[in-house]
N, C-alpha and C. Protein backbone atom coordinates (compact mmCIF):
# COMPACT_ATOMS: atom_id res chain seq x y z
N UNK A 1 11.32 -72.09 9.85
CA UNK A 1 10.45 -71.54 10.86
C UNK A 1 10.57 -72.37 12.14
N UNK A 2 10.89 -72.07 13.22
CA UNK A 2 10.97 -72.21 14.84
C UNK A 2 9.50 -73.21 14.68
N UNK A 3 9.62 -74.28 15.50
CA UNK A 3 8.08 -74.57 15.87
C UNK A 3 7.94 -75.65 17.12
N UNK A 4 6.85 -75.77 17.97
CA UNK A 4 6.98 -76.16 18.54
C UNK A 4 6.63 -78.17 19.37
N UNK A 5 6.99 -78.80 20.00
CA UNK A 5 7.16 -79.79 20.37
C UNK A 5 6.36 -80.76 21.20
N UNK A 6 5.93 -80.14 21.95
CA UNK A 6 4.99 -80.85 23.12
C UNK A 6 4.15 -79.47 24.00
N UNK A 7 3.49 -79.83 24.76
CA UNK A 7 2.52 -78.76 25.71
C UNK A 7 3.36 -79.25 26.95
N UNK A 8 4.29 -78.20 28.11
CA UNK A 8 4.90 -78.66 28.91
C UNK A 8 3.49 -78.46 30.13
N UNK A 9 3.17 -77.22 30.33
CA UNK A 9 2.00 -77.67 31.35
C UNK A 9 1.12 -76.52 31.06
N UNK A 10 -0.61 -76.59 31.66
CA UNK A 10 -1.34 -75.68 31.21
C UNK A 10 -1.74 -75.22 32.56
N UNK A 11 -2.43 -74.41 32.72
CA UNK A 11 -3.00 -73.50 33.27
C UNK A 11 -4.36 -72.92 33.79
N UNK A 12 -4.73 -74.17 35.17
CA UNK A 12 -6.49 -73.91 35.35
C UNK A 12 -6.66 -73.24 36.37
N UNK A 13 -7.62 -71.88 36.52
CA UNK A 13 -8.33 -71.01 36.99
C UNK A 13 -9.42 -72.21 38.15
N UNK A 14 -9.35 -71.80 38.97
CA UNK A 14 -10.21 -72.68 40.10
C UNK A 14 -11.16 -71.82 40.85
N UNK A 15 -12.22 -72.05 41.50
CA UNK A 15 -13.15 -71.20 42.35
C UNK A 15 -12.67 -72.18 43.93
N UNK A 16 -12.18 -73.65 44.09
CA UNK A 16 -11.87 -73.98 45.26
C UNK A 16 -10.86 -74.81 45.59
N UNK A 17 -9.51 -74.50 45.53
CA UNK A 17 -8.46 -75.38 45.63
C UNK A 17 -8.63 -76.18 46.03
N UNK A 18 -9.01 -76.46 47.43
CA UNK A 18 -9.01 -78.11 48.25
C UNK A 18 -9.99 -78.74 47.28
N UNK A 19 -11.27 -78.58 47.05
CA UNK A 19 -12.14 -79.05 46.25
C UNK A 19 -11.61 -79.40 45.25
N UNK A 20 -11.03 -78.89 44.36
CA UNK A 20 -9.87 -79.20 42.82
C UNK A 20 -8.95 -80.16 43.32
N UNK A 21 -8.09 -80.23 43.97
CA UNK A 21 -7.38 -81.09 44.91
C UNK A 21 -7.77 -82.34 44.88
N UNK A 22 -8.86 -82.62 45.70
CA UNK A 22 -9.29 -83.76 45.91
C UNK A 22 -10.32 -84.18 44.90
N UNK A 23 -10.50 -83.95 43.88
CA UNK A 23 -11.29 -84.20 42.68
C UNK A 23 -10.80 -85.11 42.15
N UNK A 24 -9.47 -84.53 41.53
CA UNK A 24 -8.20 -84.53 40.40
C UNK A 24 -7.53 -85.70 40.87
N UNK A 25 -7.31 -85.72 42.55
CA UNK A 25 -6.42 -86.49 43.04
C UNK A 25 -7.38 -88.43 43.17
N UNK A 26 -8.79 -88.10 43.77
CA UNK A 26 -9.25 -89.11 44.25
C UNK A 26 -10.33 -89.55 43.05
N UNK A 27 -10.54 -88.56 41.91
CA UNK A 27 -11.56 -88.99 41.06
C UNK A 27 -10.39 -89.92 39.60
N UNK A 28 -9.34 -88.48 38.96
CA UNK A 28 -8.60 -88.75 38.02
C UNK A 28 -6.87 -89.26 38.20
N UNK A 29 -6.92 -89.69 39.54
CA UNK A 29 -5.73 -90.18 40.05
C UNK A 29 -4.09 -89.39 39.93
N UNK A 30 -4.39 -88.13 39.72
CA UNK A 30 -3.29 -87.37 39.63
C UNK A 30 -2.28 -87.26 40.84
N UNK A 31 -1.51 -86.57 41.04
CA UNK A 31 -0.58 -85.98 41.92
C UNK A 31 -0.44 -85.01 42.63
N UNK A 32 -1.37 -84.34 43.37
CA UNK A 32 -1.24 -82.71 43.86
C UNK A 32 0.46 -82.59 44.49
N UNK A 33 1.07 -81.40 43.84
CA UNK A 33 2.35 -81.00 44.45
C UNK A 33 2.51 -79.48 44.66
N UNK A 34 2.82 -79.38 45.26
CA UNK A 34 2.94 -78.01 46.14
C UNK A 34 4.48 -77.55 45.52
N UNK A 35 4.52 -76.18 44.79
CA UNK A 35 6.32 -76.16 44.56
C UNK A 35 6.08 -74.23 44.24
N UNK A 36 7.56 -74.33 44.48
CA UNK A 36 7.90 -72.67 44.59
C UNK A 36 8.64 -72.25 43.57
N UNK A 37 8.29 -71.46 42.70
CA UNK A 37 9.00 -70.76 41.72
C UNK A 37 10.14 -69.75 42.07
N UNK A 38 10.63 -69.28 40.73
CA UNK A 38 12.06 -67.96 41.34
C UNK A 38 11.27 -67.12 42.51
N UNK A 39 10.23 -66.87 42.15
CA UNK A 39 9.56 -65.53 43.02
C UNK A 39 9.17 -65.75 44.35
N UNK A 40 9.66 -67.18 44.93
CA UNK A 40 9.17 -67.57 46.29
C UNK A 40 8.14 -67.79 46.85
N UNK A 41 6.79 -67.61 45.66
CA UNK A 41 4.90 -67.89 45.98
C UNK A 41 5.52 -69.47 45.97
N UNK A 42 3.91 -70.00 46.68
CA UNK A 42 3.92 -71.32 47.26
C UNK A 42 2.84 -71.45 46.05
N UNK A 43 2.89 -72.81 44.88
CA UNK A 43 1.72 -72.79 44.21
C UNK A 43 1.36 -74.01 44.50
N UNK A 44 0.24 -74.67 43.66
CA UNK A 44 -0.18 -75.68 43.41
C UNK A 44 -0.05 -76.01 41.85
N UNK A 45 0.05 -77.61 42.15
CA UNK A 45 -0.08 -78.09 40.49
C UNK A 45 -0.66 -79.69 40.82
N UNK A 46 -1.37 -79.90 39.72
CA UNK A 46 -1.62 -81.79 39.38
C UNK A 46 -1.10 -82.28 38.56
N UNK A 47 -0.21 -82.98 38.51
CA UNK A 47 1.07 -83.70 37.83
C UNK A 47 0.34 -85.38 37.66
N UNK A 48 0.79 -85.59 35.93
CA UNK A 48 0.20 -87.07 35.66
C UNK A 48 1.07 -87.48 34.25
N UNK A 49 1.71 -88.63 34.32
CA UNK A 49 2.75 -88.68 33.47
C UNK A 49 3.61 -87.99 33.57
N UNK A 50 4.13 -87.39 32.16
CA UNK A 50 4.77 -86.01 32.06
C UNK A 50 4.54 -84.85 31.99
N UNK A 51 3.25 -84.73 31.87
CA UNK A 51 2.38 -83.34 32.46
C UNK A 51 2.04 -82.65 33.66
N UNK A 52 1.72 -81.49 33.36
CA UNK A 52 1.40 -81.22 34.67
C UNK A 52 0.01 -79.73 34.75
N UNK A 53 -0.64 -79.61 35.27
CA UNK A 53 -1.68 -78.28 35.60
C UNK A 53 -1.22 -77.96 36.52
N UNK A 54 -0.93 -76.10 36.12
CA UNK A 54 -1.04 -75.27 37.47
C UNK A 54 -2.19 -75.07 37.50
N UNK A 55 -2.36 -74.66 39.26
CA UNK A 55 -3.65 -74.31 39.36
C UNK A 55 -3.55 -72.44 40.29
N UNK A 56 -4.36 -72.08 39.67
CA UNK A 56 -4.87 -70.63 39.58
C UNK A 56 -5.88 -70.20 40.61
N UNK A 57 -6.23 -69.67 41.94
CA UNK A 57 -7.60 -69.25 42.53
C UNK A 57 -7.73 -68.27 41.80
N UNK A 58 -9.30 -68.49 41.74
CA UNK A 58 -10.09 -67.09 41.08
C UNK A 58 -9.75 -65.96 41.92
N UNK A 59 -9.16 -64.85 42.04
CA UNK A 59 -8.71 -63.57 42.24
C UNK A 59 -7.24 -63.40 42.95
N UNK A 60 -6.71 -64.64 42.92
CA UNK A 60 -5.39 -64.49 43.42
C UNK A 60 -4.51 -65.25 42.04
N UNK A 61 -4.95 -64.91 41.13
CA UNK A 61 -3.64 -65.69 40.15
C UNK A 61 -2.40 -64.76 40.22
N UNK A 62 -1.47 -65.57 39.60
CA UNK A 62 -0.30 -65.53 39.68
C UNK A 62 0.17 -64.64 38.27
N UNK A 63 0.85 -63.59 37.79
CA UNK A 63 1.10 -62.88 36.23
C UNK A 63 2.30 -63.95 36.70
N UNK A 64 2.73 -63.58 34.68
CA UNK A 64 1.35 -63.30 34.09
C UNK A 64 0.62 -64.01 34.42
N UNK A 65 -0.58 -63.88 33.50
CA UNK A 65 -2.09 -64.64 33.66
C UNK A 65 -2.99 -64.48 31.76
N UNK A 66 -4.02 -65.39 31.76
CA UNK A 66 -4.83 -65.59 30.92
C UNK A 66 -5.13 -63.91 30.88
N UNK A 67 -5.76 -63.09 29.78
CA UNK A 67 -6.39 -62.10 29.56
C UNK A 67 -7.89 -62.23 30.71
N UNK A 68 -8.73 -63.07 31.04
CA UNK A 68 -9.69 -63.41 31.37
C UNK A 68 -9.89 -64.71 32.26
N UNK A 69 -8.94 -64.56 33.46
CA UNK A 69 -8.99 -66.21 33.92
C UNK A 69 -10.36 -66.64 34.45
N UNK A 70 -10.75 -67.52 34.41
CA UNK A 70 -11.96 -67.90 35.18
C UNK A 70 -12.67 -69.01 35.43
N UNK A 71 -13.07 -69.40 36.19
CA UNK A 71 -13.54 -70.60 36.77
C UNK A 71 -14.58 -71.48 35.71
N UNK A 72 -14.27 -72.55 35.50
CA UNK A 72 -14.88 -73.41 34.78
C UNK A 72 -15.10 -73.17 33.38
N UNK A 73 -13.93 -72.56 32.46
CA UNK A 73 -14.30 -72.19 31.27
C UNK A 73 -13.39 -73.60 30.18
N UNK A 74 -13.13 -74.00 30.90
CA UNK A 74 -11.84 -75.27 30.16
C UNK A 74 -12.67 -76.67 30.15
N UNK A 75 -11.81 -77.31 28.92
CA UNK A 75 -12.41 -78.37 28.48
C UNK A 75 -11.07 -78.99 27.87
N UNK A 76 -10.83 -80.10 28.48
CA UNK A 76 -9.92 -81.05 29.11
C UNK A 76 -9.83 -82.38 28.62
N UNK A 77 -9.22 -83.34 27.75
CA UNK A 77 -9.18 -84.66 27.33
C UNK A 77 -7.97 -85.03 28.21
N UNK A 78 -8.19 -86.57 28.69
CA UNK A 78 -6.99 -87.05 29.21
C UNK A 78 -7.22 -88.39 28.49
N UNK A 79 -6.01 -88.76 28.38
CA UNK A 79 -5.89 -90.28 27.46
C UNK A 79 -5.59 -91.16 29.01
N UNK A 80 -6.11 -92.18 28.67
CA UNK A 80 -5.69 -93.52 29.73
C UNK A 80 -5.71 -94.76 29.10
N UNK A 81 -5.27 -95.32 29.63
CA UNK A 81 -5.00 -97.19 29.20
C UNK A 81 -5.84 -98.09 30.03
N UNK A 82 -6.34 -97.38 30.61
CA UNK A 82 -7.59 -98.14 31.69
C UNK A 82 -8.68 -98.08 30.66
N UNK A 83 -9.06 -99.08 30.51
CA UNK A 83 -10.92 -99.95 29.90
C UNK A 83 -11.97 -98.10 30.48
N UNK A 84 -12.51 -98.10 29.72
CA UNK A 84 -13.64 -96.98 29.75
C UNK A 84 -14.34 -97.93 30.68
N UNK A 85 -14.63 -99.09 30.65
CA UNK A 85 -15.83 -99.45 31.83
C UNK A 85 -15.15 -99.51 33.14
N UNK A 86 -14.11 -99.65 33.18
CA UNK A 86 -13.47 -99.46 34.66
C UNK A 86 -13.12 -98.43 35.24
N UNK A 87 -13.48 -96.80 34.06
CA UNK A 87 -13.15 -95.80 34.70
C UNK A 87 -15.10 -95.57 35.46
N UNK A 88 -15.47 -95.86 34.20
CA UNK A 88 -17.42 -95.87 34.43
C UNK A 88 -17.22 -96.28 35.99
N UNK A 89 -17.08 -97.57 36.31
CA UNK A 89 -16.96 -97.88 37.77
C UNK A 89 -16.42 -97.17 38.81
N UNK A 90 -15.47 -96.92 38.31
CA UNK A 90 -14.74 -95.85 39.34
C UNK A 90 -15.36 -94.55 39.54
N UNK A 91 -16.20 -94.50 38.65
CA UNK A 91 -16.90 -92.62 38.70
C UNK A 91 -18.36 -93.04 39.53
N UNK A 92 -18.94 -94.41 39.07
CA UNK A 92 -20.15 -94.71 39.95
C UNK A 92 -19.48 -94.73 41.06
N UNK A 93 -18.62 -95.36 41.55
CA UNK A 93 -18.31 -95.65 42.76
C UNK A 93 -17.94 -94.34 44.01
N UNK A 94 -17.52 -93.09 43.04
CA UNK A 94 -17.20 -91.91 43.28
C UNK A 94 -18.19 -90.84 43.62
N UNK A 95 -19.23 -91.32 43.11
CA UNK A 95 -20.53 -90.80 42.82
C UNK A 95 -20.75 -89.52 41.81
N UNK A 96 -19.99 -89.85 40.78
CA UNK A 96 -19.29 -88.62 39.50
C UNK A 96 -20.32 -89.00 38.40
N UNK A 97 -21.22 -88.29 38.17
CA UNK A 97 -22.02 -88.56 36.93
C UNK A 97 -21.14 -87.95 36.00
N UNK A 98 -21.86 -89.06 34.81
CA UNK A 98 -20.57 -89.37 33.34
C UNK A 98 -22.06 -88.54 32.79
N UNK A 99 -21.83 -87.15 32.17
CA UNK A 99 -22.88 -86.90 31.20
C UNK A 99 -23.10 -87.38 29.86
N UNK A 100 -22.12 -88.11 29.58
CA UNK A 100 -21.98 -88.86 27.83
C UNK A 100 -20.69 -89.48 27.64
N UNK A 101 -21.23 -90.58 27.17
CA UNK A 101 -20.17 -91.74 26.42
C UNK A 101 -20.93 -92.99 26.78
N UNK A 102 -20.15 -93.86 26.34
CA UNK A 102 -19.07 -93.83 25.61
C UNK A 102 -19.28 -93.44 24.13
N UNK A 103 -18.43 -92.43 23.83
CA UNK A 103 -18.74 -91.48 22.18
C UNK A 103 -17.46 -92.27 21.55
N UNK A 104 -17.85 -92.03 20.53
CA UNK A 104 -16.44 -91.76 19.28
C UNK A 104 -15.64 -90.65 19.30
N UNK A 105 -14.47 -90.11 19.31
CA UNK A 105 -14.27 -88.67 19.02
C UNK A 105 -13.00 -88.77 18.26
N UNK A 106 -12.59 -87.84 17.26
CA UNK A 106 -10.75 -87.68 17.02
C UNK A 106 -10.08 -87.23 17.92
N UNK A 107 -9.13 -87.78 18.61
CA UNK A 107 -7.97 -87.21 19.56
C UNK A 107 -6.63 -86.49 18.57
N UNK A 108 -5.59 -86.12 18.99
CA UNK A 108 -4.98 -86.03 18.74
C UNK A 108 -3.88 -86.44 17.68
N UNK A 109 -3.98 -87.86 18.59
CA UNK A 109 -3.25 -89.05 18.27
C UNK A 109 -4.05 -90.26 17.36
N UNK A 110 -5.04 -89.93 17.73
CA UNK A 110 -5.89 -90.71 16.56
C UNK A 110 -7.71 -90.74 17.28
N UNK A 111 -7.98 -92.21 16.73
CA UNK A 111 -9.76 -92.66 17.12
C UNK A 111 -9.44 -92.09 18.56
N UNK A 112 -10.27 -91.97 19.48
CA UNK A 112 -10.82 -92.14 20.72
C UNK A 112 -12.38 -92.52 21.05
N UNK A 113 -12.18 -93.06 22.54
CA UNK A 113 -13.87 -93.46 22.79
C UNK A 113 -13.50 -92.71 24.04
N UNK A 114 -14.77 -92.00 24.44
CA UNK A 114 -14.33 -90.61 25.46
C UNK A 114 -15.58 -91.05 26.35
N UNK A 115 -15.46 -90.70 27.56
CA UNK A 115 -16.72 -90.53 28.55
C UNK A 115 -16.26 -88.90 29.11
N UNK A 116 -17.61 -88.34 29.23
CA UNK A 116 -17.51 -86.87 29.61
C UNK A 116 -18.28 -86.39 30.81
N UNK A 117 -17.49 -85.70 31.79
CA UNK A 117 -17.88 -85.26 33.10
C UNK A 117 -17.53 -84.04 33.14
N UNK A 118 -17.95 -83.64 34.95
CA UNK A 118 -17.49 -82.38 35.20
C UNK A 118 -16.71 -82.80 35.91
N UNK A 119 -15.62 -81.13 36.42
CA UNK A 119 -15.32 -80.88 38.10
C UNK A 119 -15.90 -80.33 39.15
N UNK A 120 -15.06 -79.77 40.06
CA UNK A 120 -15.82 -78.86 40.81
C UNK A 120 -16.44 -77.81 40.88
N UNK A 121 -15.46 -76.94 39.27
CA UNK A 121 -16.12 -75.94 38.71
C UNK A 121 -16.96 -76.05 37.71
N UNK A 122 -17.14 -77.53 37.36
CA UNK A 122 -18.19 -76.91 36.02
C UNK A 122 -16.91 -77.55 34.56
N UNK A 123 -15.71 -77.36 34.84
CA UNK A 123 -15.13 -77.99 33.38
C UNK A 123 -15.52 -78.99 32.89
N UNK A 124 -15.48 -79.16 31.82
CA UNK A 124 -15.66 -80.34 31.16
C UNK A 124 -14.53 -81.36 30.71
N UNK A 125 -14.74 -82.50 31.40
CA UNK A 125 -13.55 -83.65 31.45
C UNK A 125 -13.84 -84.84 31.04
N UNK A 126 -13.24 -84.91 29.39
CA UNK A 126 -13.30 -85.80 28.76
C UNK A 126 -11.93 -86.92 29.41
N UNK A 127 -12.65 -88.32 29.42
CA UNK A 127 -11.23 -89.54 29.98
C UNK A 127 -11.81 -90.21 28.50
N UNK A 128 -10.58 -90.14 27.85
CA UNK A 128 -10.66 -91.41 26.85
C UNK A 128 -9.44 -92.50 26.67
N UNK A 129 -9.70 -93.52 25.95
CA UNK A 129 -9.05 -94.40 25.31
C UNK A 129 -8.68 -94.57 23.88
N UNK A 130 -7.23 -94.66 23.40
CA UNK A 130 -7.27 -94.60 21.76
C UNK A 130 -7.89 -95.80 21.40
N UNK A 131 -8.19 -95.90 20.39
CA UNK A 131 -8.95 -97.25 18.93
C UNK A 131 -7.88 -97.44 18.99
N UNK A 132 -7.46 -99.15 18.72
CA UNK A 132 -6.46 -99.99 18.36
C UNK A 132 -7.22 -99.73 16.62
């Protein structure tokens, strides 16, 4: 049976690009890049590691598309190697209320200790760290 390998990139529905933009970029330190597919549209994406999010406006997505795209329905873990109290700082400093953590949770890859926020829409954005 065929199966598959890694998640190459996913796919978030937005209500305000610049707002998503500068969230992603100045809260979770990503990459905003601007790039053009075969079809010649101008998109957006946030690129971090080897990943990457396209990003979607609510009534202009791109087909295909989700059955139901829509603003703030996603819920998001990102792994980091940065100390949970130094992201805490960085979100006070941001003025980003952390609604919970530091939790326990299973990741993927194993333990995690997660702190959980929003964005601009309302997603929910877990930043964690694996358990040694």
């Amino acid at each position: 049976m065929p199966d598959v390998k890694s998640l190459d990139h996913l796919v978030l529905t937005v209500g305000d690009l610049a707002a998503t933009l500068e969230f992603y970029q100045a809260v979770l330190g990503m990459q905003a890049e601007m790039f053009s597919p075969a079809d010649g549209s101008q998109r957006w994406a946030l690129k971090f590691g080897a990943q990457k999010i396209n990003l979607h406006v609510v009534g202009q997505e791109f087909d295909p598309k989700a059955a139901r795209p829509v603003a703030g329905s996603a819920d998001l873990c990102f792994l980091s190697e940065t100390a949970l109290e130094a992201w805490q700082a960085h979100f006070e400093e941001n003025g980003i209320v952390v609604e919970a953590g530091p939790v326990k949770r299973t990741g993927a890859q194993g333990p995690i200790v997660s702190l959980y926020l929003r964005d601009p829409d309302g997603n929910l954005i877990e930043v964690s760290t694996l358990i040694a």
